[in-house]
C-alpha atoms as a PDB file:
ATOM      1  CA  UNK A   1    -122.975 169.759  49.138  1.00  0.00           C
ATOM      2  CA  UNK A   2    -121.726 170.705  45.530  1.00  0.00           C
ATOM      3  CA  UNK A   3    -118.870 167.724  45.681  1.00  0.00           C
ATOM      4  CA  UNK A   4    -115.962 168.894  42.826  1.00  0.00           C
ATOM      5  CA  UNK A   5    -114.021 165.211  43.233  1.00  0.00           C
ATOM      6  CA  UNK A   6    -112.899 163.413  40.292  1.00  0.00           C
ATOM      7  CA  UNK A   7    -114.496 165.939  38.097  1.00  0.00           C
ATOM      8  CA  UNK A   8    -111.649 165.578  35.294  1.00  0.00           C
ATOM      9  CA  UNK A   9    -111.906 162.356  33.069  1.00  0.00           C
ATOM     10  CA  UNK A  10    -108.218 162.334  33.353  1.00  0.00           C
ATOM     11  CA  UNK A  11    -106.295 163.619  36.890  1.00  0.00           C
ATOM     12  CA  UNK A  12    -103.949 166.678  35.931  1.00  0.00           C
ATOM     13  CA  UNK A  13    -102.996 169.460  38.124  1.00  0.00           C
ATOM     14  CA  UNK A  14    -105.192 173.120  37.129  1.00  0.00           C
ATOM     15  CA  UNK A  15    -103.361 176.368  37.555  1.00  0.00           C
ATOM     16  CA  UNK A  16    -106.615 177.539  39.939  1.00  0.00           C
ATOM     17  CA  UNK A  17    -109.317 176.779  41.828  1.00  0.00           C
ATOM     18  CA  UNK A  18    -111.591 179.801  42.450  1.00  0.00           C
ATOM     19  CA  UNK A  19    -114.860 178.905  45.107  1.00  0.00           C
ATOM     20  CA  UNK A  20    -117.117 181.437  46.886  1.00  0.00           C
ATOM     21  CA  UNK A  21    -120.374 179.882  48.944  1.00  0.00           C
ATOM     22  CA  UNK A  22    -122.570 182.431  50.459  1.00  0.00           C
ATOM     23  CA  UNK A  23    -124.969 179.365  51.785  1.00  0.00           C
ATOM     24  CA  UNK A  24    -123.824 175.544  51.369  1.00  0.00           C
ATOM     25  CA  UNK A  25    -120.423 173.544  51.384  1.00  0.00           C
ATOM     26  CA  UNK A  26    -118.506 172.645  48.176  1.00  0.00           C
ATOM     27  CA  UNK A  27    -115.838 169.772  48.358  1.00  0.00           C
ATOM     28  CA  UNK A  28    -113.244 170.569  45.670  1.00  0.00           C
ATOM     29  CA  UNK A  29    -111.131 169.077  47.691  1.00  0.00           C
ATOM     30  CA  UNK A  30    -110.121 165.883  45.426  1.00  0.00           C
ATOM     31  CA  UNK A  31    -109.430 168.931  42.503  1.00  0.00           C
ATOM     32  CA  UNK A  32    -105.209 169.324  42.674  1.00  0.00           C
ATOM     33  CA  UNK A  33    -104.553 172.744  41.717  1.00  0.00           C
ATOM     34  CA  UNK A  34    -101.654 175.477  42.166  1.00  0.00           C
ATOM     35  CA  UNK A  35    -103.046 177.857  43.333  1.00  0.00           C
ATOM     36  CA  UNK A  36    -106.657 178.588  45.010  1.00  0.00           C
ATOM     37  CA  UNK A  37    -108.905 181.461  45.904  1.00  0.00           C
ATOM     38  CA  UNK A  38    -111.433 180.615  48.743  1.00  0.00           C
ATOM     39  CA  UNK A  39    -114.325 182.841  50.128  1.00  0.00           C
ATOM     40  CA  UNK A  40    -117.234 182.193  52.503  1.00  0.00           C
ATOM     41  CA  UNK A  41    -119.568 185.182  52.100  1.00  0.00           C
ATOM     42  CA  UNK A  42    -122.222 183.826  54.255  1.00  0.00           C
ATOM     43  CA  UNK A  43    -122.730 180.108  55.734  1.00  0.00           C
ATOM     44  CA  UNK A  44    -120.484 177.079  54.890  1.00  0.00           C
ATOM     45  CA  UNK A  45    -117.532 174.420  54.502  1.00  0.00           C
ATOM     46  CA  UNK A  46    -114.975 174.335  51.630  1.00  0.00           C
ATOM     47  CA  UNK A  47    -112.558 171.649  50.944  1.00  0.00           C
ATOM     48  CA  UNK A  48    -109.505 172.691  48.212  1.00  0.00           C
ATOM     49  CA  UNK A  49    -106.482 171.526  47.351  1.00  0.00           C
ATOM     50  CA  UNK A  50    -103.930 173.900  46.113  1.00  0.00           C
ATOM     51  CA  UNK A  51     -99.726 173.094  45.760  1.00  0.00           C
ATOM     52  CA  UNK A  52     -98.582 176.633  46.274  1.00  0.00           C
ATOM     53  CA  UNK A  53    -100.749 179.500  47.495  1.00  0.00           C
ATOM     54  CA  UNK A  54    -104.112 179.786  48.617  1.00  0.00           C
ATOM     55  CA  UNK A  55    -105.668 183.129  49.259  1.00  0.00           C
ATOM     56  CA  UNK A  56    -108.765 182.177  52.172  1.00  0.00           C
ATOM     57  CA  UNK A  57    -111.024 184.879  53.294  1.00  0.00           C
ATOM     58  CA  UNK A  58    -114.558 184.012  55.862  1.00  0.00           C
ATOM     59  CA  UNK A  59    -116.733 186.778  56.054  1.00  0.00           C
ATOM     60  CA  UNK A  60    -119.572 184.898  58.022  1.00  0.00           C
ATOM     61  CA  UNK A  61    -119.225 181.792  59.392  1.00  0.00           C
ATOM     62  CA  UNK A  62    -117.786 178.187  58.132  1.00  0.00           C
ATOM     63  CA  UNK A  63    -114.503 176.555  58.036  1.00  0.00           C
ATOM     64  CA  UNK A  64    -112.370 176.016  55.497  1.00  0.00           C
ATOM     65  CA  UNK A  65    -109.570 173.118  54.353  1.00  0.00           C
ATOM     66  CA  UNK A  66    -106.734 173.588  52.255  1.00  0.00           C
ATOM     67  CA  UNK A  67    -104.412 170.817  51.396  1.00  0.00           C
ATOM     68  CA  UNK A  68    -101.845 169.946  49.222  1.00  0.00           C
ATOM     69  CA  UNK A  69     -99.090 171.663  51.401  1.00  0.00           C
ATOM     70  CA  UNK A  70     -99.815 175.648  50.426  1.00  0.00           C
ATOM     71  CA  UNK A  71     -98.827 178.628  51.876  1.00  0.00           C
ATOM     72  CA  UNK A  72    -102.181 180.122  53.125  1.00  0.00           C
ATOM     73  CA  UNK A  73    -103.090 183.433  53.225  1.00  0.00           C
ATOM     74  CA  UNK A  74    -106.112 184.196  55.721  1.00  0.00           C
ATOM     75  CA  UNK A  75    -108.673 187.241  55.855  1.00  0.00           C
ATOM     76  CA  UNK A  76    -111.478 186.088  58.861  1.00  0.00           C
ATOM     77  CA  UNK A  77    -114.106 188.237  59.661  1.00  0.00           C
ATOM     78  CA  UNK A  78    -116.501 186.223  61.081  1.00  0.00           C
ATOM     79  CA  UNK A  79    -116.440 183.075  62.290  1.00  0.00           C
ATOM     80  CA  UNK A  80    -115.305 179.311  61.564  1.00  0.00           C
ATOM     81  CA  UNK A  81    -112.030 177.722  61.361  1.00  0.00           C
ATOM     82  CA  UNK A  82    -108.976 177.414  58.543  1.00  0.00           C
ATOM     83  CA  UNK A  83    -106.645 174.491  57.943  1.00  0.00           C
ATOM     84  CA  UNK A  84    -104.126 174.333  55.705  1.00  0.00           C
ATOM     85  CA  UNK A  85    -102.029 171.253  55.383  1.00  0.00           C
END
């Protein structure tokens, strides 16, 4: 799993997040952001955080997890599961 958390030396909000797996999970979740742009093109998990919008689109199967209280907009073609909190 290609784990994003704590990446920053020093914790700041980033105006995006942009993550696309075809195969394999990415945890960005611990990455506070305003906006993010999620995509499974394939097989896997992602964990994001975004404060205001997240565009989410599975074409394939895996689940994704938004938090950080955005407004999601989902695309599923495929299968798996979206949260957004």
């Amino acid at each position: 799993m290609k784990n994003l958390n704590g990446c920053a030396a020093d914790p700041k909000e980033y105006s995006s997040v942009d993550a696309t797996v075809k195969a394999g999970d990415i945890n960005a979740g611990g990455l506070a952001s305003r906006t993010a742009d999620v995509s499974i093109a394939g097989s896997g998990n992602i964990a994001a955080s975004a404060s205001e919008a997240a565009d989410v689109s599975i074409m394939g199967s895996g689940d994704v997890e938004v938090t950080g209280g955005a407004k999601c907009t989902v695309s599923k073609h495929g299968s798996g599961n979206v949260r957004c909190s």
